[in-house]
C-alpha atoms as a PDB file:
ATOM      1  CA  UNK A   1      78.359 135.540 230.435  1.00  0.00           C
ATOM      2  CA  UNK A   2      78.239 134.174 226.701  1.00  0.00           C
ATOM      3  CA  UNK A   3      81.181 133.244 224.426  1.00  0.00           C
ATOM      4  CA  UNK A   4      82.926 136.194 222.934  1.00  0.00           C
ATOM      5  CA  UNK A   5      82.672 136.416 219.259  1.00  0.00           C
ATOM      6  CA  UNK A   6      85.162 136.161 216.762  1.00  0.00           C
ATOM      7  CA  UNK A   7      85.546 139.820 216.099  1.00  0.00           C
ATOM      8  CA  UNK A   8      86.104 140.666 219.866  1.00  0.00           C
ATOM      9  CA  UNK A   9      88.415 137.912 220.623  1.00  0.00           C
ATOM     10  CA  UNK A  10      90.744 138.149 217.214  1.00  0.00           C
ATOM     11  CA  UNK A  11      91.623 141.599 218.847  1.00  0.00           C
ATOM     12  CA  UNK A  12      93.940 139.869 221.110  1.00  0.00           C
ATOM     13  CA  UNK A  13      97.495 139.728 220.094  1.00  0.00           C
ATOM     14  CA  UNK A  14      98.510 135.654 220.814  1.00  0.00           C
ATOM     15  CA  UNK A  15     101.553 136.102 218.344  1.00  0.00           C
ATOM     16  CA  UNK A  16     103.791 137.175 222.001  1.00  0.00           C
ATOM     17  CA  UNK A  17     103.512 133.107 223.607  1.00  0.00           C
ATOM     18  CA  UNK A  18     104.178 131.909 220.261  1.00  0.00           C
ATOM     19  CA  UNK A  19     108.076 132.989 219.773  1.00  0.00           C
ATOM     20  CA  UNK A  20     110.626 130.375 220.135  1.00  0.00           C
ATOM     21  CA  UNK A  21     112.774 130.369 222.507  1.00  0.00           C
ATOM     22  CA  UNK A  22     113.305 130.753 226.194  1.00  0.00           C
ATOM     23  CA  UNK A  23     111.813 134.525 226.028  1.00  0.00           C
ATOM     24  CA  UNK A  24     109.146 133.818 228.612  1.00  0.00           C
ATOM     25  CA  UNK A  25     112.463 133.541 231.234  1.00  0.00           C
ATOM     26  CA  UNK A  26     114.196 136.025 229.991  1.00  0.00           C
ATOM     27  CA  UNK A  27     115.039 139.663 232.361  1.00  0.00           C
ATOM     28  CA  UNK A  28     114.442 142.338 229.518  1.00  0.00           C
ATOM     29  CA  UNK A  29     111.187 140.185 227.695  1.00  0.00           C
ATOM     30  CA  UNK A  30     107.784 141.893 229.284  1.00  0.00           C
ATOM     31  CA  UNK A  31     106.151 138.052 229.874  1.00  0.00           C
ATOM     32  CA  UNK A  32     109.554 138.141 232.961  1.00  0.00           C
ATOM     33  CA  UNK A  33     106.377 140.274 235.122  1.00  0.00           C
ATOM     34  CA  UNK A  34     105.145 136.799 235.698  1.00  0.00           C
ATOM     35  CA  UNK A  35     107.976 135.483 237.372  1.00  0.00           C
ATOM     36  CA  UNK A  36     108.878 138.880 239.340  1.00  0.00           C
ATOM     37  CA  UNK A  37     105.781 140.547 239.737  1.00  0.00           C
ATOM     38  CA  UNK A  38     102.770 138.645 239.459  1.00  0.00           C
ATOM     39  CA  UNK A  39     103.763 134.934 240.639  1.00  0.00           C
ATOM     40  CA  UNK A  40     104.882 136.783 244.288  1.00  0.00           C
ATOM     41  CA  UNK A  41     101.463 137.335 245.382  1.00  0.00           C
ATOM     42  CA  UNK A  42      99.287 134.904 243.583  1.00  0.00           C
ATOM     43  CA  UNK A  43     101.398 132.193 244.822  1.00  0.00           C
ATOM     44  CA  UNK A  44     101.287 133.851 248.151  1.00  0.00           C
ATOM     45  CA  UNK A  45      97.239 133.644 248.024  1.00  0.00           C
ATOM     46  CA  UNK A  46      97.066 129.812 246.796  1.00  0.00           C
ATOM     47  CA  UNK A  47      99.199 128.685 249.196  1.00  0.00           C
ATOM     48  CA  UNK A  48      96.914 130.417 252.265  1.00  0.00           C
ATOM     49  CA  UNK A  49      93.597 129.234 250.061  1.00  0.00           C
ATOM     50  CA  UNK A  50      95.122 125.415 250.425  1.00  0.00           C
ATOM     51  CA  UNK A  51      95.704 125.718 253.796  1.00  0.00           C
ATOM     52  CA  UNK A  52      91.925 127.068 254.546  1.00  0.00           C
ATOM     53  CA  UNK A  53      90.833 123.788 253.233  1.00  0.00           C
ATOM     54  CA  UNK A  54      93.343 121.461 254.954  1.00  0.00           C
ATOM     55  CA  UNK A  55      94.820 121.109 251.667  1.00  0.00           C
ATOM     56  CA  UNK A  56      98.502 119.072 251.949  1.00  0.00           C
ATOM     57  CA  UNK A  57     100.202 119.668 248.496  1.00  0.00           C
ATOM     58  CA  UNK A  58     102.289 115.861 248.743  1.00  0.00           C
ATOM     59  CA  UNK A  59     100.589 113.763 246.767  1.00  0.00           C
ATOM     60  CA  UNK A  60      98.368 115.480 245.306  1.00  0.00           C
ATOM     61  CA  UNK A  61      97.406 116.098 241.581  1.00  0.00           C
ATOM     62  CA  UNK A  62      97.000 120.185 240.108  1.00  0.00           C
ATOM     63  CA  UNK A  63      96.622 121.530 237.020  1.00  0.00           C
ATOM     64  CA  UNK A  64      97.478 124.978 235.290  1.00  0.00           C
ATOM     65  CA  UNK A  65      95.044 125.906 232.430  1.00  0.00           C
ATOM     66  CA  UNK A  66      97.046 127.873 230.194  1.00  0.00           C
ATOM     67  CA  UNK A  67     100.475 127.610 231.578  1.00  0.00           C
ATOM     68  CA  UNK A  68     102.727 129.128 228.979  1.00  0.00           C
ATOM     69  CA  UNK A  69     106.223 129.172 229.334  1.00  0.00           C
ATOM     70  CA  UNK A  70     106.019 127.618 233.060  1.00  0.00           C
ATOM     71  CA  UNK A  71     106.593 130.157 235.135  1.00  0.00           C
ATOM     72  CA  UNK A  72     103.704 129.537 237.450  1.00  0.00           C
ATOM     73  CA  UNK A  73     104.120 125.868 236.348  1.00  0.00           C
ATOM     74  CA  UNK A  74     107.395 125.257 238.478  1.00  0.00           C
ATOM     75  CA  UNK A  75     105.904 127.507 241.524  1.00  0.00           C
ATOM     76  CA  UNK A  76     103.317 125.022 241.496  1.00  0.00           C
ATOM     77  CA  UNK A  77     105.701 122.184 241.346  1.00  0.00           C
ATOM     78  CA  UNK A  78     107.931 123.716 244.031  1.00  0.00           C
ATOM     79  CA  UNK A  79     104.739 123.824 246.740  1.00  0.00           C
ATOM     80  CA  UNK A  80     105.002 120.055 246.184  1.00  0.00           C
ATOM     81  CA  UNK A  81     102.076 118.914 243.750  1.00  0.00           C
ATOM     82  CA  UNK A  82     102.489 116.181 240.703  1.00  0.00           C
ATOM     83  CA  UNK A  83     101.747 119.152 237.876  1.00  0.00           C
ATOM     84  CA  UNK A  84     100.519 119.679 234.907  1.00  0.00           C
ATOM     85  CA  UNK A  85     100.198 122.443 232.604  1.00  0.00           C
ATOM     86  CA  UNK A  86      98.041 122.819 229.403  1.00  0.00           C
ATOM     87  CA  UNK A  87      98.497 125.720 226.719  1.00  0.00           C
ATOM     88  CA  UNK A  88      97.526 126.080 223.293  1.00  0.00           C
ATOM     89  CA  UNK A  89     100.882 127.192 222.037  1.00  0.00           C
ATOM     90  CA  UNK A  90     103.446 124.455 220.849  1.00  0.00           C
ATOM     91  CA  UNK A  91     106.204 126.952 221.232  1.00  0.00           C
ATOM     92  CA  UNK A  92     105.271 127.757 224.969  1.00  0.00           C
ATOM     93  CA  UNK A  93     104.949 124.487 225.813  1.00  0.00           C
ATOM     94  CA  UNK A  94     108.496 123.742 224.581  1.00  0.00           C
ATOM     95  CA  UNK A  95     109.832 126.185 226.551  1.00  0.00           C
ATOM     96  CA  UNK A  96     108.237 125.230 229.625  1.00  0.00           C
ATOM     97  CA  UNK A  97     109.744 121.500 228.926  1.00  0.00           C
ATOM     98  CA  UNK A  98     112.687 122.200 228.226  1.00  0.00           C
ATOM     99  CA  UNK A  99     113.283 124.613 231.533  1.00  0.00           C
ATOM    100  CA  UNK A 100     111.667 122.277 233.788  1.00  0.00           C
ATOM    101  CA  UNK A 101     114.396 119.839 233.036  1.00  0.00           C
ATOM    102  CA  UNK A 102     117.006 122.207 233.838  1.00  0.00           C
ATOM    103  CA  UNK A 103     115.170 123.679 236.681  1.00  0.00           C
ATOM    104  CA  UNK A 104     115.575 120.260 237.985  1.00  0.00           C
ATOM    105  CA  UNK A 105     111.402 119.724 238.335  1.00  0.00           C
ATOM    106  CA  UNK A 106     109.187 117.025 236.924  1.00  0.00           C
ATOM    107  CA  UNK A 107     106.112 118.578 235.718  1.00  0.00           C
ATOM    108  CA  UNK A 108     104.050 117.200 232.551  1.00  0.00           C
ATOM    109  CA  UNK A 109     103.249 119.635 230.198  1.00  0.00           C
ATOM    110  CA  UNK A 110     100.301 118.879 227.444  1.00  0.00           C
ATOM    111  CA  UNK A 111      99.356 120.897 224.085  1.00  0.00           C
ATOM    112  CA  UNK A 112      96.073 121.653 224.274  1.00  0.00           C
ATOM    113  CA  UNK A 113      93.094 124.561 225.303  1.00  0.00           C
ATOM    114  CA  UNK A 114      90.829 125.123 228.203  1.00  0.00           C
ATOM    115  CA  UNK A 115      87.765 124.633 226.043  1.00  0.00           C
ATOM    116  CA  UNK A 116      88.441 120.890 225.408  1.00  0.00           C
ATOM    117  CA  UNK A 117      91.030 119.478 228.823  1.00  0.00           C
ATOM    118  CA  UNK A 118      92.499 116.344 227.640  1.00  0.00           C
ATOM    119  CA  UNK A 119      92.065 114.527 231.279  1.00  0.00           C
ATOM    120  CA  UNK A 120      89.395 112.250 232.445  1.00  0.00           C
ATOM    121  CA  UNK A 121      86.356 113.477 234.655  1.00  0.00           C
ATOM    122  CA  UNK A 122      87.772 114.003 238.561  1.00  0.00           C
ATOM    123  CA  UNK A 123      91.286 114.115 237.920  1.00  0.00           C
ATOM    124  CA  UNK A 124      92.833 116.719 239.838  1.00  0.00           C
ATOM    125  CA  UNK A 125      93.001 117.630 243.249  1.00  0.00           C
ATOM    126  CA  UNK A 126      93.802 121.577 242.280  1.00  0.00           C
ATOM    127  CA  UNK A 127      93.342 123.865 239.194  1.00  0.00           C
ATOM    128  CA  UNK A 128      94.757 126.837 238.757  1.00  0.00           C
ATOM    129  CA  UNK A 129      93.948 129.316 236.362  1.00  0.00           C
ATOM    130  CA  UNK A 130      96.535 132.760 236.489  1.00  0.00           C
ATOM    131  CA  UNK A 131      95.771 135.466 234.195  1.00  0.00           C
ATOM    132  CA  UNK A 132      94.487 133.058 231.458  1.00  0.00           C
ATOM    133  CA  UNK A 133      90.678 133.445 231.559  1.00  0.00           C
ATOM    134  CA  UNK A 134      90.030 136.676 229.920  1.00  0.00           C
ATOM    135  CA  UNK A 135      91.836 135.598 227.128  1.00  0.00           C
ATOM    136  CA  UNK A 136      89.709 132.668 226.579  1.00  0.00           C
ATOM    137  CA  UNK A 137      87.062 132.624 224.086  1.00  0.00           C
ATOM    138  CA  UNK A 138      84.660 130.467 225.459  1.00  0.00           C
ATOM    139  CA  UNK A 139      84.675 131.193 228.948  1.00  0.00           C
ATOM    140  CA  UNK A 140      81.247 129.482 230.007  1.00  0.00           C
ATOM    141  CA  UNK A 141      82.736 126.536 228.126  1.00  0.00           C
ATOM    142  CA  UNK A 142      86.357 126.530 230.127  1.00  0.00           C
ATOM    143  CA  UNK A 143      84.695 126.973 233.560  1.00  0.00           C
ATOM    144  CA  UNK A 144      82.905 123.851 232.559  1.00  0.00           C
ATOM    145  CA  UNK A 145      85.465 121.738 231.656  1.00  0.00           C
ATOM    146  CA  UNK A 146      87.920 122.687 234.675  1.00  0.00           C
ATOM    147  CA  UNK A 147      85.114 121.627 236.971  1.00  0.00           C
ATOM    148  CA  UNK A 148      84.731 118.539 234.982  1.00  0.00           C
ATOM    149  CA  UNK A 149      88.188 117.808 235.584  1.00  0.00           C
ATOM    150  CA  UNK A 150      88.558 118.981 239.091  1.00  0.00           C
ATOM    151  CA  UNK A 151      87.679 116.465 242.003  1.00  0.00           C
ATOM    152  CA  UNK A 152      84.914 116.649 244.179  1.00  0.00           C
ATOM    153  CA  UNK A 153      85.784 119.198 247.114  1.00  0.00           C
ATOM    154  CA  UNK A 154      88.907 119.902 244.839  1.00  0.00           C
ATOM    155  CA  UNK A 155      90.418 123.571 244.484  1.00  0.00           C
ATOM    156  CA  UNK A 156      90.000 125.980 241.639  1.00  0.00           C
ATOM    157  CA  UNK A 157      92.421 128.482 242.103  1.00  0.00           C
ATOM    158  CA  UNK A 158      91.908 131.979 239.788  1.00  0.00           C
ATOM    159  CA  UNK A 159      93.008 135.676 238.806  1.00  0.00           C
ATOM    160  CA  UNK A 160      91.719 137.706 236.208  1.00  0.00           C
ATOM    161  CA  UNK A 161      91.188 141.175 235.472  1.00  0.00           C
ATOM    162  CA  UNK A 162      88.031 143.131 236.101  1.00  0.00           C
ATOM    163  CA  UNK A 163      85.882 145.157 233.768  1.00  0.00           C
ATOM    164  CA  UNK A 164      86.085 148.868 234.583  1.00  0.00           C
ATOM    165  CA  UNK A 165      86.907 152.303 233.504  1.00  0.00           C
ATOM    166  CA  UNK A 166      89.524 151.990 235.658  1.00  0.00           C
ATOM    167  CA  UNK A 167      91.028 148.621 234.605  1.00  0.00           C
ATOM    168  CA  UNK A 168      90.752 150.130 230.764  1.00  0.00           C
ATOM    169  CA  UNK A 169      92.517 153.157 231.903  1.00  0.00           C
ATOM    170  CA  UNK A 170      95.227 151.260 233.624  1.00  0.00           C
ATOM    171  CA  UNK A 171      95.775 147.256 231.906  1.00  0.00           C
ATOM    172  CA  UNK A 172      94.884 149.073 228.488  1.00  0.00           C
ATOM    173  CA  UNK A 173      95.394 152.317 227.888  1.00  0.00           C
ATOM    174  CA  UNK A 174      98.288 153.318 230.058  1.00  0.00           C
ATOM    175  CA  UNK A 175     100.267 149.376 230.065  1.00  0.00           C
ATOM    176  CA  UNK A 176      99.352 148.938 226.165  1.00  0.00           C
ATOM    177  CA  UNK A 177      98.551 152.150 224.176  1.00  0.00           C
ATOM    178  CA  UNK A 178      99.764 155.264 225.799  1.00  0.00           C
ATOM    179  CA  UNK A 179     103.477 155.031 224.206  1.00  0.00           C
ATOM    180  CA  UNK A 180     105.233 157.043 227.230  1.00  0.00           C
ATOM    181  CA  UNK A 181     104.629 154.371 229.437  1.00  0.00           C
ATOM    182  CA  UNK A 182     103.230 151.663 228.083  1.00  0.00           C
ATOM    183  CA  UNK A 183     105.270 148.259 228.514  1.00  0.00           C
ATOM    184  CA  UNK A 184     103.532 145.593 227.505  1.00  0.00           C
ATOM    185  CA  UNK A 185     102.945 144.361 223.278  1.00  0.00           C
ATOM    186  CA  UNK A 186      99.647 146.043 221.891  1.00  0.00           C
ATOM    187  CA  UNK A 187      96.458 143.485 222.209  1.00  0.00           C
ATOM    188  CA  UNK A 188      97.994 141.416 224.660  1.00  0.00           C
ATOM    189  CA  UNK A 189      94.672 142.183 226.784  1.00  0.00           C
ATOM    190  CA  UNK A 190      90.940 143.195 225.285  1.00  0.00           C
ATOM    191  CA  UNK A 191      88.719 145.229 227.907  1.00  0.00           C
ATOM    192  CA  UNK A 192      85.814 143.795 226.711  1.00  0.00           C
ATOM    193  CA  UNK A 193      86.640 140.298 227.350  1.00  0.00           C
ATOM    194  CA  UNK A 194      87.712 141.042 231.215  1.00  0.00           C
ATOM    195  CA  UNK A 195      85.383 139.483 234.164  1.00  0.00           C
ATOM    196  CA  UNK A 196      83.210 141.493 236.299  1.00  0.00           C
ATOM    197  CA  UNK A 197      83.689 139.511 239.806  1.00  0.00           C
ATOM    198  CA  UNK A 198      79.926 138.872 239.709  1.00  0.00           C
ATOM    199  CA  UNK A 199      80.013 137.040 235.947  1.00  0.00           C
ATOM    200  CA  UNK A 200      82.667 134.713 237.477  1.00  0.00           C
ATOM    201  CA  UNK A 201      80.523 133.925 240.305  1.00  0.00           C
ATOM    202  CA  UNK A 202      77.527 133.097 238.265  1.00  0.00           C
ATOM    203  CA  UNK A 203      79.713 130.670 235.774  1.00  0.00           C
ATOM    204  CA  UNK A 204      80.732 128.865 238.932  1.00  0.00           C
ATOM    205  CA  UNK A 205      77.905 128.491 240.618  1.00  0.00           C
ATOM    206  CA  UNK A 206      76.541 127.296 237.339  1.00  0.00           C
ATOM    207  CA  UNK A 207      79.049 124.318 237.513  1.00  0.00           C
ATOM    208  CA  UNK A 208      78.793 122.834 240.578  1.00  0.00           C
ATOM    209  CA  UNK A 209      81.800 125.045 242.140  1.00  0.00           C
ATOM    210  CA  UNK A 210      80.954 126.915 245.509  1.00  0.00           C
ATOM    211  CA  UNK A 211      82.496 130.338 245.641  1.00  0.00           C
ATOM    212  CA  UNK A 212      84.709 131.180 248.363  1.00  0.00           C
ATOM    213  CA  UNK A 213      86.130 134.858 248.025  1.00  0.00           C
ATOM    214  CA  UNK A 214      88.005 137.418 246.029  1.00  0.00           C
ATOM    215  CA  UNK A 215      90.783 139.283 246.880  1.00  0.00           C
ATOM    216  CA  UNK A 216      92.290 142.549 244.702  1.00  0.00           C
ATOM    217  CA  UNK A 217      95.411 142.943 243.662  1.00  0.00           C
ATOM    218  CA  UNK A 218      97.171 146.398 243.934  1.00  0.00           C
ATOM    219  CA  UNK A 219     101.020 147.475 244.009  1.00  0.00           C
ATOM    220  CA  UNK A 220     102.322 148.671 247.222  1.00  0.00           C
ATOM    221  CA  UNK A 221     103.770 152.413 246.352  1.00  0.00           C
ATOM    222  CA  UNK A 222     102.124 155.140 245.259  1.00  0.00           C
ATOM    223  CA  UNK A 223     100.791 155.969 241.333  1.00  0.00           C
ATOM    224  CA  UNK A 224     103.373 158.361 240.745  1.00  0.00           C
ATOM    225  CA  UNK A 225     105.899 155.867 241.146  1.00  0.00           C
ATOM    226  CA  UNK A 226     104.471 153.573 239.324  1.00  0.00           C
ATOM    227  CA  UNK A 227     104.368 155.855 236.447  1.00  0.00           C
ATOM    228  CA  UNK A 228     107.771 156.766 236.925  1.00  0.00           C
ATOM    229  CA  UNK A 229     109.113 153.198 237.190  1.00  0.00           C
ATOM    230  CA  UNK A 230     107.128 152.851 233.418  1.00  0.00           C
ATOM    231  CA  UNK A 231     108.383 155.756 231.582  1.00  0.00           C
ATOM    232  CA  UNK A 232     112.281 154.415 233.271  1.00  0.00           C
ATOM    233  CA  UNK A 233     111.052 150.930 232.136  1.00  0.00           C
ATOM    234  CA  UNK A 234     110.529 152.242 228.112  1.00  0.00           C
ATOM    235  CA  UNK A 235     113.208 154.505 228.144  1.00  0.00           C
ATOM    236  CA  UNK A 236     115.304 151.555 228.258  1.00  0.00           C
ATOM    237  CA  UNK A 237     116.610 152.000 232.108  1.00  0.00           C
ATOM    238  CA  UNK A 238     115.394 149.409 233.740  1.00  0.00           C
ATOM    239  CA  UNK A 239     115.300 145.681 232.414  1.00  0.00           C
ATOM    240  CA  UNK A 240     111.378 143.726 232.893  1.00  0.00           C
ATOM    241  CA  UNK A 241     113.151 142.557 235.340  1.00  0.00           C
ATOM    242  CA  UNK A 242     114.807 144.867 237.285  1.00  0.00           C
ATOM    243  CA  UNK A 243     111.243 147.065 236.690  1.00  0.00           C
ATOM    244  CA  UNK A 244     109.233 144.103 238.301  1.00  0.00           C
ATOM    245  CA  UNK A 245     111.486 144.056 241.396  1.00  0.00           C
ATOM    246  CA  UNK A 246     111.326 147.620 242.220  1.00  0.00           C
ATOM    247  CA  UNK A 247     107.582 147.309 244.307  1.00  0.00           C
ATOM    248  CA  UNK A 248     105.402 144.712 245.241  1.00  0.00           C
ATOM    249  CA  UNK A 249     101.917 143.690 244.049  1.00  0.00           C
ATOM    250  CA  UNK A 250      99.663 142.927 247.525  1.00  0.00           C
ATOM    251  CA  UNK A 251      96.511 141.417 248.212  1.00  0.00           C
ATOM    252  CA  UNK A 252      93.713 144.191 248.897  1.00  0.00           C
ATOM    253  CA  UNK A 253      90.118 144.784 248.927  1.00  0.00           C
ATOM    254  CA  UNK A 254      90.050 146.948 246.147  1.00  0.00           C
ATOM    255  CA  UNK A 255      89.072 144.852 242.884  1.00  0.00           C
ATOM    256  CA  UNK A 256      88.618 147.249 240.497  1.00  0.00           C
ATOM    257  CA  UNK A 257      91.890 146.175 238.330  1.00  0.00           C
ATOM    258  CA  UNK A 258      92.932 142.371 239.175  1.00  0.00           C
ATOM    259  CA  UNK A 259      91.221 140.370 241.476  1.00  0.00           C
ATOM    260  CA  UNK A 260      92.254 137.039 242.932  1.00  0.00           C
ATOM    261  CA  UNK A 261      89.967 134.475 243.721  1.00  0.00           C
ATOM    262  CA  UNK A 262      88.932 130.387 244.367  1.00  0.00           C
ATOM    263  CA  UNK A 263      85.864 127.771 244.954  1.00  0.00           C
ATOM    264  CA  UNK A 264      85.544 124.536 246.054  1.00  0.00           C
ATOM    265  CA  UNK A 265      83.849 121.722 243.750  1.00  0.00           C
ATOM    266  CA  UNK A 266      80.895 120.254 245.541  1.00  0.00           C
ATOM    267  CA  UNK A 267      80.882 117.103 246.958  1.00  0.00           C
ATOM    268  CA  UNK A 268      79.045 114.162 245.136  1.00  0.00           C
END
């Protein structure tokens, strides 16, 4: 998998983790999914990937490569690492400061991209990665870097979506463009730059960091009330919110949407 090129990745829509403010926390703002939806089950995974690998959280080091507004951030902080998160956006990053301190949690937060990680070589006993790297324009380049920064037998912790008709249809066409229920900003995701499970696998491999699985991600209802928990959601009914608490996403082994996923750094 190459670098995407400018026209590709100038399609996505980056203006959303720029606004000021506390949006990123707030029930009726669409970036809330994080907290309700998505964090549920991806911090459910990391949690049984650690323990696979005898991994104690206490005094260790992990990082989150593009952590936004925090919302993963303080999940990570609450398992009971020393954490840091990185994002390019100075707005983001002041929100995630400023609600860590009233969240009560000590967790550094640095300006700064994936392409260029601002830590020395070995650093970190875990990195996480949550819906960040198919919105990154040099992906060979990240994957390179987070290994760089990871320690040897360290953690890299991932999910991303996958690139199918089906994950067009859905993360695209139906969340994005199709106006009855689409609920998230236009461009926040570009099909083209989504990660077949295999590209992933060579990029790792490539960089020293040994593949361990992948797990998809699916809700836990049927379609139809999915769809009808959309078209409620942009008729104004239900807050992000209240939308995000009315089914559960689940680990499954059907990737063809999201797919979860780590690897271990190899051992010098």
């Amino acid at each position: 998998m190459q670098k995407v090129s400018a026209e590709i990745y100038n399609r996505i829509n980056n203006i959303i983790y720029n606004q000021e403010g506390d949006r990123w926390w707030q029930p009726d703002f669409s970036l809330n999914l994080i907290k309700t939806l998505m964090n549920p089950v991806r911090v459910g995974y990391a949690k049984k990937a650690l323990d696979l690998n005898k991994l104690i959280p206490e005094g260790k080091s992990a990082l989150e490569v593009g952590c936004g507004g925090g919302i993963m951030c303080e999940e990570i902080a609450r398992i009971g690492f020393n954490t840091v998160g990185i994002d390019p956006s100075e707005p983001s990053i002041k929100t995630a400061t400023e609600h860590a301190i009233e969240s009560g949690l000590k967790v550094n937060y640095v300006n700064g991209t994936g392409e260029a990680l601002p830590f020395d070589d070995n650093s970190f006993d875990v990195v996480f990665s949550c819906d960040v790297l198919e919105h990154v324009q040099d992906l060979p380049v990240v994957i390179s870097e987070i290994s760089r920064v990871l320690k040897p037998e360290g953690v890299f912790i991932y999910d991303t979506f996958n690139r199918t008709f089906l994950s067009k249809l859905v993360a695209v066409k139906v969340l994005q463009e199709w106006k009855r229920w689409a609920i998230m900003p236009p461009g926040l995701h570009e099909w083209e730059m989504f990660i077949r499970p295999e590209e992933i696998k060579s990029l790792l491999v490539q960089n020293q960091l040994v593949w361990k699985e992948h797990r998809g991600i699916m809700p836990d209802v049927s379609v139809l009330k999915i769809w009808y928990y959309l078209h409620l959601r942009v008729k104004g009914e239900l807050t992000y919110e209240e939308f995000g608490r009315k089914f559960n996403l689940v680990e499954s082994s059907l990737m063809n949407v999201m797919y979860m996923g780590y690897a271990i750094k190899a051992g010098i």
